[in-house]
PDB file of N, CA and C in Angstrom:
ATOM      1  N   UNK A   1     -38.050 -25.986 -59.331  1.00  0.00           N
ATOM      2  CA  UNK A   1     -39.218 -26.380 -58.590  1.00  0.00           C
ATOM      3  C   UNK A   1     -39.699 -27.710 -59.165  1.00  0.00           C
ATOM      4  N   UNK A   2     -39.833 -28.383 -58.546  1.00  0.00           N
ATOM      5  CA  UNK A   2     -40.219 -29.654 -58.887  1.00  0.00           C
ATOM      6  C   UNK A   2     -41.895 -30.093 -58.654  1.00  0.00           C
ATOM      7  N   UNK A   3     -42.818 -30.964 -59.590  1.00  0.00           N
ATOM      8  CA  UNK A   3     -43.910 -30.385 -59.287  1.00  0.00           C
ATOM      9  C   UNK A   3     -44.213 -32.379 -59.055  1.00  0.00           C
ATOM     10  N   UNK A   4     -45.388 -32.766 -57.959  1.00  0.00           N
ATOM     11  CA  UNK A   4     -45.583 -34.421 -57.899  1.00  0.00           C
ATOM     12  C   UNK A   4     -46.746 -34.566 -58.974  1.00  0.00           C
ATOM     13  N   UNK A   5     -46.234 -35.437 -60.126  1.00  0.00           N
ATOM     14  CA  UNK A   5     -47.746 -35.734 -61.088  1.00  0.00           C
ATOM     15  C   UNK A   5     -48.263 -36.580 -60.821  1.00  0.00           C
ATOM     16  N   UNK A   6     -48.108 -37.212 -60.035  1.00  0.00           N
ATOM     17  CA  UNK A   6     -48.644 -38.542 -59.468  1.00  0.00           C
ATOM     18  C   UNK A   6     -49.268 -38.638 -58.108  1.00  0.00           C
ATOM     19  N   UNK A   7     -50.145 -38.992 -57.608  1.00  0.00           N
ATOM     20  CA  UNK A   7     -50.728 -38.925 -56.290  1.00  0.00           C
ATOM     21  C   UNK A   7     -50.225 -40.178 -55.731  1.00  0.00           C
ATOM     22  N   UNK A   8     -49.854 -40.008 -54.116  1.00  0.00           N
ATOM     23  CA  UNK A   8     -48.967 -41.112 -53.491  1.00  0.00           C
ATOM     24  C   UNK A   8     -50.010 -40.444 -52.225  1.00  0.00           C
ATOM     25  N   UNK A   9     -50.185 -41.946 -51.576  1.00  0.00           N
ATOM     26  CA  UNK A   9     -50.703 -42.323 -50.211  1.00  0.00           C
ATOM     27  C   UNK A   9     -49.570 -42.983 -49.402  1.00  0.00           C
ATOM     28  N   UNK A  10     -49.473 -41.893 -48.284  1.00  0.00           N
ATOM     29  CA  UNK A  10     -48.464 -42.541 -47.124  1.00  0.00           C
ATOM     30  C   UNK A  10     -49.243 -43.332 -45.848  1.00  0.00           C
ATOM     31  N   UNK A  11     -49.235 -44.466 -45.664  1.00  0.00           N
ATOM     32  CA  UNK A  11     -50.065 -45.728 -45.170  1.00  0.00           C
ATOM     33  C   UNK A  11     -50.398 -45.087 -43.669  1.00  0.00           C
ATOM     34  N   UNK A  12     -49.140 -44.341 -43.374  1.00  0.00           N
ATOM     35  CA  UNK A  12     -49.877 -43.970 -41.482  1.00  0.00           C
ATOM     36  C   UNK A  12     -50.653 -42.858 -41.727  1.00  0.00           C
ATOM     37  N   UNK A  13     -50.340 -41.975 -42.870  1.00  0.00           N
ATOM     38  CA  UNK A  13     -51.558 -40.701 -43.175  1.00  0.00           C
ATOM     39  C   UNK A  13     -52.883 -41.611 -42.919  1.00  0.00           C
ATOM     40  N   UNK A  14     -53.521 -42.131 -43.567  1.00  0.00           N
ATOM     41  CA  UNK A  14     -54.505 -43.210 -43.101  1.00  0.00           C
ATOM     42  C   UNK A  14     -55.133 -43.320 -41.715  1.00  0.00           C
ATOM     43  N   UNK A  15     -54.394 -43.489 -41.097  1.00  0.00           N
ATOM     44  CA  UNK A  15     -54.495 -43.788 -39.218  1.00  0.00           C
ATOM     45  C   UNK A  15     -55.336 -42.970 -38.621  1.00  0.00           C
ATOM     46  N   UNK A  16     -56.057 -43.100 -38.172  1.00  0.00           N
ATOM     47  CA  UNK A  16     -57.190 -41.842 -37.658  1.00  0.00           C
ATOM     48  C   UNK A  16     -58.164 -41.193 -38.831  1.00  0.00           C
ATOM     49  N   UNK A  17     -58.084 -41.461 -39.593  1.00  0.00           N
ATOM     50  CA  UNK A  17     -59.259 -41.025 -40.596  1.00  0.00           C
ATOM     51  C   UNK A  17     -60.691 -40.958 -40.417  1.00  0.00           C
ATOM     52  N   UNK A  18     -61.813 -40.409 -40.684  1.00  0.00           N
ATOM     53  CA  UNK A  18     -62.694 -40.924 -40.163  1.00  0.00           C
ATOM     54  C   UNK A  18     -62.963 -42.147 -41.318  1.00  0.00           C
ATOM     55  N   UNK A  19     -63.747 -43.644 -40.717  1.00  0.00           N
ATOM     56  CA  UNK A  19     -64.143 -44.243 -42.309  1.00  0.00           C
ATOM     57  C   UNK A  19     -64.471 -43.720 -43.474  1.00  0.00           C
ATOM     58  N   UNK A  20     -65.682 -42.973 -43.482  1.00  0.00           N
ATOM     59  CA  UNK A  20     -66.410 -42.660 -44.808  1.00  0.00           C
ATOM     60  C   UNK A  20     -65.223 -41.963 -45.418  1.00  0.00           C
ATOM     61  N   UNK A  21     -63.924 -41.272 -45.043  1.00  0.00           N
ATOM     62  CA  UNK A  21     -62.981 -40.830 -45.763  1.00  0.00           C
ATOM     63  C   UNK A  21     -62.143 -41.700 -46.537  1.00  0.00           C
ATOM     64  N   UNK A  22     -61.882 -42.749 -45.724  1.00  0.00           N
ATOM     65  CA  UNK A  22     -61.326 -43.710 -46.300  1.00  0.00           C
ATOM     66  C   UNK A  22     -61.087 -43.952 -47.644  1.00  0.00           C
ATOM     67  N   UNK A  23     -62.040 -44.462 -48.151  1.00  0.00           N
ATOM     68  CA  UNK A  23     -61.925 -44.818 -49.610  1.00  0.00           C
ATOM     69  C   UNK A  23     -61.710 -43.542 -51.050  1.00  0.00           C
ATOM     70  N   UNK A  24     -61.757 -42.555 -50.024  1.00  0.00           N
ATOM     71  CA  UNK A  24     -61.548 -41.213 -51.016  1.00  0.00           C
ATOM     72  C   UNK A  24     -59.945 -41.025 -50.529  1.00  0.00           C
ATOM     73  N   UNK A  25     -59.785 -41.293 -49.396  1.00  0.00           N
ATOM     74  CA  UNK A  25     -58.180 -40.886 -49.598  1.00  0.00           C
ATOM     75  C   UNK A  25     -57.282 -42.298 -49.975  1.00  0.00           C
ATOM     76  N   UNK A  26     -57.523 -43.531 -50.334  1.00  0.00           N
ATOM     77  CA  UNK A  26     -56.772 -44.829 -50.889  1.00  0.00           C
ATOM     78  C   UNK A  26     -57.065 -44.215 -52.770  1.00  0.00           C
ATOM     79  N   UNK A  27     -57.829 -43.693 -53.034  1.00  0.00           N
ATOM     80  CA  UNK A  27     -57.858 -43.445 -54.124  1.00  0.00           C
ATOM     81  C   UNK A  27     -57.082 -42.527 -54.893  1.00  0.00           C
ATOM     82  N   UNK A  28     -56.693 -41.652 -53.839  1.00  0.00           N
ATOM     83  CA  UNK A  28     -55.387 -40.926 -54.167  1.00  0.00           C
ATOM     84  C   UNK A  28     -54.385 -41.448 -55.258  1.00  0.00           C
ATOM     85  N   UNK A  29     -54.271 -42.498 -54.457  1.00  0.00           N
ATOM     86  CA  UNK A  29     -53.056 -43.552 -54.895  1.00  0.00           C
ATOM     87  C   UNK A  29     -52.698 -43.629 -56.180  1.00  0.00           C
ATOM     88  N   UNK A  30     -51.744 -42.823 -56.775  1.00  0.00           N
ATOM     89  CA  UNK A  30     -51.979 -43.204 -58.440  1.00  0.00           C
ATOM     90  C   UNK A  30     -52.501 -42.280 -59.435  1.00  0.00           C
ATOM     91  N   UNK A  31     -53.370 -41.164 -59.066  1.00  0.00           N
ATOM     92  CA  UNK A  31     -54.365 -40.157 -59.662  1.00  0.00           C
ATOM     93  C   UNK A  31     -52.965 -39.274 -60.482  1.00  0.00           C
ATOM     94  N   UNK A  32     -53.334 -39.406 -61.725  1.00  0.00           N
ATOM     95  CA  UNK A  32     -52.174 -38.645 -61.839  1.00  0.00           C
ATOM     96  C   UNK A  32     -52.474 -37.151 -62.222  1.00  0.00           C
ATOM     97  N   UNK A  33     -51.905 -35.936 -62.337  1.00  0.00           N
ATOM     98  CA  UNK A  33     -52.007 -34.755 -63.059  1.00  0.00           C
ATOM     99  C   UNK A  33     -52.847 -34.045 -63.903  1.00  0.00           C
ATOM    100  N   UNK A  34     -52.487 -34.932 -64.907  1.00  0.00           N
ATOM    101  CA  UNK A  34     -53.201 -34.557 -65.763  1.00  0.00           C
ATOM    102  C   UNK A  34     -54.665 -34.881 -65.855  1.00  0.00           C
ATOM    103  N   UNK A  35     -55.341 -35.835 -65.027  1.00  0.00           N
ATOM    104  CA  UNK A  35     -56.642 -36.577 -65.051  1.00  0.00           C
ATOM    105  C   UNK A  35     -57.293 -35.628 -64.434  1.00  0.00           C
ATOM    106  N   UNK A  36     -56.726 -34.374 -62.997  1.00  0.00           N
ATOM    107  CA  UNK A  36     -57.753 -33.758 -62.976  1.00  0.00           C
ATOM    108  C   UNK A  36     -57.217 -32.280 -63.476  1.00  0.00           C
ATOM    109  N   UNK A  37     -56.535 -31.759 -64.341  1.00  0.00           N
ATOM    110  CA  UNK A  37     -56.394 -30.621 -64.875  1.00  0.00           C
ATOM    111  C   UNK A  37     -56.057 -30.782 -66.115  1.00  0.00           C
ATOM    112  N   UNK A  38     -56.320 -29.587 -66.805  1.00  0.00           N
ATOM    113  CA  UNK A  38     -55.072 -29.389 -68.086  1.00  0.00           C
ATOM    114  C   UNK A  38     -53.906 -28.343 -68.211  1.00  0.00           C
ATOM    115  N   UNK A  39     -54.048 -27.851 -66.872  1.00  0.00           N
ATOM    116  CA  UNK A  39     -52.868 -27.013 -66.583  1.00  0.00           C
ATOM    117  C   UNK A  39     -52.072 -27.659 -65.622  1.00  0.00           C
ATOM    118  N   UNK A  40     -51.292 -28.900 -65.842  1.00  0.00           N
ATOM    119  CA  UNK A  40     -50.189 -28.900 -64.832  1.00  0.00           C
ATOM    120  C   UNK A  40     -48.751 -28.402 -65.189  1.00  0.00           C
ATOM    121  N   UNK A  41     -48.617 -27.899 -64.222  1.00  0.00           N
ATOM    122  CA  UNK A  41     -47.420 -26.964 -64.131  1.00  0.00           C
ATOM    123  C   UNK A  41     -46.286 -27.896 -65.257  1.00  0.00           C
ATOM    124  N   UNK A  42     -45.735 -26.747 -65.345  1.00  0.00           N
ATOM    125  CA  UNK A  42     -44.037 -27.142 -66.431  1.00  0.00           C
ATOM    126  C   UNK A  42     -42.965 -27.463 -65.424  1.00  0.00           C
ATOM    127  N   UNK A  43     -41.673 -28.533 -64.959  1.00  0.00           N
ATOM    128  CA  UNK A  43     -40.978 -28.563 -64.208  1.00  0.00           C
ATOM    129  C   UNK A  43     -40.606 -26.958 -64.163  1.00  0.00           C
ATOM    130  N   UNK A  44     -40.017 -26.783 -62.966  1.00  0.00           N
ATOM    131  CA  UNK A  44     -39.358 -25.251 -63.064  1.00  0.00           C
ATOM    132  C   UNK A  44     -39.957 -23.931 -62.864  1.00  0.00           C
ATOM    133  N   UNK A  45     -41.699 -24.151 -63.376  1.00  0.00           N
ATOM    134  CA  UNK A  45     -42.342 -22.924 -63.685  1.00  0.00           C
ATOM    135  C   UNK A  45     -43.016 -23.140 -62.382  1.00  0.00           C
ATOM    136  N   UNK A  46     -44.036 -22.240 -62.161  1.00  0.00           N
ATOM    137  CA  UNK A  46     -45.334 -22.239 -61.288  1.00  0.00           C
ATOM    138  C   UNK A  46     -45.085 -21.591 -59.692  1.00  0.00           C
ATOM    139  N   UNK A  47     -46.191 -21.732 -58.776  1.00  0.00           N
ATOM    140  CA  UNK A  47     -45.771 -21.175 -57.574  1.00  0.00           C
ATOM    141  C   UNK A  47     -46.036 -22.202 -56.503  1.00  0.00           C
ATOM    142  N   UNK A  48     -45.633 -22.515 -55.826  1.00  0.00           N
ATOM    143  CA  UNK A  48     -45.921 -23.638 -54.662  1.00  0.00           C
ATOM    144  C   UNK A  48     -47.098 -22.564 -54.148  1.00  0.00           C
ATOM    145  N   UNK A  49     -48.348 -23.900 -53.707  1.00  0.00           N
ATOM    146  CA  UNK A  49     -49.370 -23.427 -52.801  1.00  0.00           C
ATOM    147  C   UNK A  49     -49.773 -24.341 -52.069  1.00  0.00           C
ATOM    148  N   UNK A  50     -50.251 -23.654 -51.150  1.00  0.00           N
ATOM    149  CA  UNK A  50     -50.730 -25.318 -49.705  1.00  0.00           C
ATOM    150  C   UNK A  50     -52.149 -25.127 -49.246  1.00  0.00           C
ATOM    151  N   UNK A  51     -52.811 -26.084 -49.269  1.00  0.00           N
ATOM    152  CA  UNK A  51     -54.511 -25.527 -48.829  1.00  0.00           C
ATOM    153  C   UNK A  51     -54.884 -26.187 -47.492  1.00  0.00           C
ATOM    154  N   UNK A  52     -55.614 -26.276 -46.601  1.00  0.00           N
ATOM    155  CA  UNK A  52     -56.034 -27.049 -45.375  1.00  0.00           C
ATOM    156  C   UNK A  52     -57.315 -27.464 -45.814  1.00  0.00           C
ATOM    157  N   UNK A  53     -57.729 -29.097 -46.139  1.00  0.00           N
ATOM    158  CA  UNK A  53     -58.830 -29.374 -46.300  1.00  0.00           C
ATOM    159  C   UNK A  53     -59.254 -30.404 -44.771  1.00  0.00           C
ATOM    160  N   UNK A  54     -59.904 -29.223 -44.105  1.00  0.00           N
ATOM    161  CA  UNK A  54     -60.178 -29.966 -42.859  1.00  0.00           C
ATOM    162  C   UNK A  54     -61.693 -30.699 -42.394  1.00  0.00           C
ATOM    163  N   UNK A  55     -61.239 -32.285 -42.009  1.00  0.00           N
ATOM    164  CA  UNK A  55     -62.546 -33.030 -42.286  1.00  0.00           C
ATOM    165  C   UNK A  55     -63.043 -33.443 -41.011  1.00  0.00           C
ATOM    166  N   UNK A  56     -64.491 -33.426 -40.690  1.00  0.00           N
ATOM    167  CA  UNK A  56     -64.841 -33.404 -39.157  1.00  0.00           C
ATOM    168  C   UNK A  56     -65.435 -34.845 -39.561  1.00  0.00           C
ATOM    169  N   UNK A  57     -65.807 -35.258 -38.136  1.00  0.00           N
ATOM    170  CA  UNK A  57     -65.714 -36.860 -37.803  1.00  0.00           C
ATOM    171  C   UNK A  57     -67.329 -37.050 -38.721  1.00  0.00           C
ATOM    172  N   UNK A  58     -68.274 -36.361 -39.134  1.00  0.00           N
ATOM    173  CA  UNK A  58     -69.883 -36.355 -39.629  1.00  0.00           C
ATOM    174  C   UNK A  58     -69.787 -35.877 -41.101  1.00  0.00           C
ATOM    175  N   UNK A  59     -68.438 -36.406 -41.686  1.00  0.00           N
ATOM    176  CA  UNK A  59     -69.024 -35.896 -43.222  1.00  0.00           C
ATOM    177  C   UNK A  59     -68.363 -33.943 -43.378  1.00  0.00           C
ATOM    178  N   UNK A  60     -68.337 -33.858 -41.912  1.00  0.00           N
ATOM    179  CA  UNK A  60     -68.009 -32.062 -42.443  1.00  0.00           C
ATOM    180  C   UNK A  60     -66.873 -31.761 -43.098  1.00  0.00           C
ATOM    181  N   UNK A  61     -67.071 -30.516 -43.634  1.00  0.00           N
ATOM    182  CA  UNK A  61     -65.870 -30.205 -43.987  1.00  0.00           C
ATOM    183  C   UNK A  61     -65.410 -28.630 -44.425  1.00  0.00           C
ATOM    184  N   UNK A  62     -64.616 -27.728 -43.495  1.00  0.00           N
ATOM    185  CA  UNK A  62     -64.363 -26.495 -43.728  1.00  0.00           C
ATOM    186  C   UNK A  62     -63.952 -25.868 -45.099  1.00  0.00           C
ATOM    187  N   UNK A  63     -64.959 -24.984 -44.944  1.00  0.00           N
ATOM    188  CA  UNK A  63     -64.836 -24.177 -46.749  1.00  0.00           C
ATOM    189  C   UNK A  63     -65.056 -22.781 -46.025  1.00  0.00           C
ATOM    190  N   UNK A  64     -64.279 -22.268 -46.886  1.00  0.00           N
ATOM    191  CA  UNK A  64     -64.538 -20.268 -46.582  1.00  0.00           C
ATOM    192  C   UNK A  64     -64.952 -19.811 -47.385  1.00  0.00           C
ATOM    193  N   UNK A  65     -65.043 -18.268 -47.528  1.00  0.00           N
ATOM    194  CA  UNK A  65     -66.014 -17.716 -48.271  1.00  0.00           C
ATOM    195  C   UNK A  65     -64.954 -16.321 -48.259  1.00  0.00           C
ATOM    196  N   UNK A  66     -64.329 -16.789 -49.731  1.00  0.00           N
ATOM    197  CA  UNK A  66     -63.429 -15.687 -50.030  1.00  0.00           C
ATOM    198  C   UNK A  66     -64.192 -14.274 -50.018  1.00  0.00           C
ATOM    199  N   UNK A  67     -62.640 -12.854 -49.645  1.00  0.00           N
ATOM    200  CA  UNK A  67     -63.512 -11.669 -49.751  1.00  0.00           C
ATOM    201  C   UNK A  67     -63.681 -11.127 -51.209  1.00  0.00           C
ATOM    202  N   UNK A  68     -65.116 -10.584 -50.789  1.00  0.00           N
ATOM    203  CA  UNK A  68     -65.750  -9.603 -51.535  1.00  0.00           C
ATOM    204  C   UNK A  68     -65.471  -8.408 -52.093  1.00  0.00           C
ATOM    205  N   UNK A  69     -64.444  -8.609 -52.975  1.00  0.00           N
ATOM    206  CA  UNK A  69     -63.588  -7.281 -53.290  1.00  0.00           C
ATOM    207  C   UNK A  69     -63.342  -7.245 -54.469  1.00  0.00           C
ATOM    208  N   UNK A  70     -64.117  -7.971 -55.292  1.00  0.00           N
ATOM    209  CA  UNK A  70     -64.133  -7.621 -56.919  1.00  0.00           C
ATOM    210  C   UNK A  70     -62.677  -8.160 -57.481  1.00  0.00           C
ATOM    211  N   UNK A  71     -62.504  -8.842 -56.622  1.00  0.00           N
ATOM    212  CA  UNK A  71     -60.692  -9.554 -57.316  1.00  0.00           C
ATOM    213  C   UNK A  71     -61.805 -10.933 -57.794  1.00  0.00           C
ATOM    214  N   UNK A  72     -60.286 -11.855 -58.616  1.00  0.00           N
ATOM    215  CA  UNK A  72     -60.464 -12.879 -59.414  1.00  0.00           C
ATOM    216  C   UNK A  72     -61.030 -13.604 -58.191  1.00  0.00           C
ATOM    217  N   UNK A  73     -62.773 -14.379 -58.465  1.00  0.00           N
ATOM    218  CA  UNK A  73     -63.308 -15.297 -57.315  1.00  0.00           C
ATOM    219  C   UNK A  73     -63.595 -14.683 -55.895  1.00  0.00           C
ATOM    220  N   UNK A  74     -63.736 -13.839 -56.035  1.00  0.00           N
ATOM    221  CA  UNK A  74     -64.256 -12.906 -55.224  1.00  0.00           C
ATOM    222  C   UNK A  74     -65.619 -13.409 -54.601  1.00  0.00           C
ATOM    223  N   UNK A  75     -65.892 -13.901 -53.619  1.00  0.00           N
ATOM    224  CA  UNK A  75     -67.091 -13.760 -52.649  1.00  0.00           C
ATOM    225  C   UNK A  75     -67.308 -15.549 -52.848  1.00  0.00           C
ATOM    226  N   UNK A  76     -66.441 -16.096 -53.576  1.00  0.00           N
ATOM    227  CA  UNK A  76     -66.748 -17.740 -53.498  1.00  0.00           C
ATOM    228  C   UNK A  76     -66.172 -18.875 -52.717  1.00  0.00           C
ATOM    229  N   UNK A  77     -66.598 -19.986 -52.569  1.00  0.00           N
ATOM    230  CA  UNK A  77     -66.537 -20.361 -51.261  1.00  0.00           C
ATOM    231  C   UNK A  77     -64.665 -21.245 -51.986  1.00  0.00           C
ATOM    232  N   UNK A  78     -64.141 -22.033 -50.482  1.00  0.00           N
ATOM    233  CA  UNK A  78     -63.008 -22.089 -50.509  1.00  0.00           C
ATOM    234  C   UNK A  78     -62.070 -22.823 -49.756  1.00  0.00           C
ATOM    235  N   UNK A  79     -61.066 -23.642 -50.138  1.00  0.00           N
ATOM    236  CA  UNK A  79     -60.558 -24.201 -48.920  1.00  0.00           C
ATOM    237  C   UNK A  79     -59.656 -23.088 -48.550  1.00  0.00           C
ATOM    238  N   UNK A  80     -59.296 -23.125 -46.849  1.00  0.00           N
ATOM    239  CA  UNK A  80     -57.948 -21.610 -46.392  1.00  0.00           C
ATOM    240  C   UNK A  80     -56.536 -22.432 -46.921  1.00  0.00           C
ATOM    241  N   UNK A  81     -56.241 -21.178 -47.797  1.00  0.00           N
ATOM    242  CA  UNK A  81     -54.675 -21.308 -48.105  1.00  0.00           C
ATOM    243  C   UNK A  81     -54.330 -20.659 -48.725  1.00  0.00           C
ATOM    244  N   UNK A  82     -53.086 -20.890 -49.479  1.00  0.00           N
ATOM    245  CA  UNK A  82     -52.781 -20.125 -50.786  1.00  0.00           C
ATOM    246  C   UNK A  82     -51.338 -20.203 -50.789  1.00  0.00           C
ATOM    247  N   UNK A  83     -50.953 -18.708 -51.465  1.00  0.00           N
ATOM    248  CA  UNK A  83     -49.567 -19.048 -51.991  1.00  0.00           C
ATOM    249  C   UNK A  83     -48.322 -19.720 -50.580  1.00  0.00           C
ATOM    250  N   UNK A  84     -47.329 -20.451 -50.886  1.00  0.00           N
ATOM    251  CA  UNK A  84     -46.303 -20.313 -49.952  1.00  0.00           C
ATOM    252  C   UNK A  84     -45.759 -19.620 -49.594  1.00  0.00           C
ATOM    253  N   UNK A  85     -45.495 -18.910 -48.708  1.00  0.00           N
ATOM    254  CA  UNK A  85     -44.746 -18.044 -48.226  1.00  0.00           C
ATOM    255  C   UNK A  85     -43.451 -18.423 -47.564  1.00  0.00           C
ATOM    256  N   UNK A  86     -42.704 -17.391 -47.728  1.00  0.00           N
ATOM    257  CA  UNK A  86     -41.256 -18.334 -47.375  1.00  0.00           C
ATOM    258  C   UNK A  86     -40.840 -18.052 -45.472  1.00  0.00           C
ATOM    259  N   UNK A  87     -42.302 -18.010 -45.117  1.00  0.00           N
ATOM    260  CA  UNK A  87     -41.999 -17.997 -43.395  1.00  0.00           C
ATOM    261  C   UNK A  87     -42.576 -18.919 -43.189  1.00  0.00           C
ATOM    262  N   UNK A  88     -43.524 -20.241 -44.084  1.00  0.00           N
ATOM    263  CA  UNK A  88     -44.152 -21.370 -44.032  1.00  0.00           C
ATOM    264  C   UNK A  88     -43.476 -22.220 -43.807  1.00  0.00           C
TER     265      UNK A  88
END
């Protein structure tokens, strides 16, 4: 498994953005790994996961509100996703 430590901006991802996003997603560019964790994965180890951070044209932006079931983070809010599944 191969893991990206480096943040890369693909120039037509860009295209349709709303502005005020703009300058948060050129900043991508470069961010590496370790700057926002101290757990990045070991080549080889870890689990692929995919999240949907979906952004409306006013600043919005969809968060859920995991269930309430006494598991790890239980009842806190959230982007939808999680592990990969291999029908993804």
């Amino acid at each position: 498994m191969n893991w990206l430590t480096q943040g890369e901006v693909f120039q037509d991802a860009l295209a349709g953005l709303p502005r005020w996003l703009a300058p948060t997603a050129q900043a991508v560019d470069g961010v590496k790994a370790k700057d926002l964790t101290q757990f990045v994965p070991t080549q080889g180890r870890g689990t692929h996961s995919a999240v949907l951070v979906l952004f409306g044209e006013h600043k919005d932006i969809l968060i859920i509100e995991r269930a309430t079931d006494s598991s790890v983070h239980s009842g806190q809010p959230a982007f939808p996703g999680g592990r990969v599944e291999d029908f993804d």
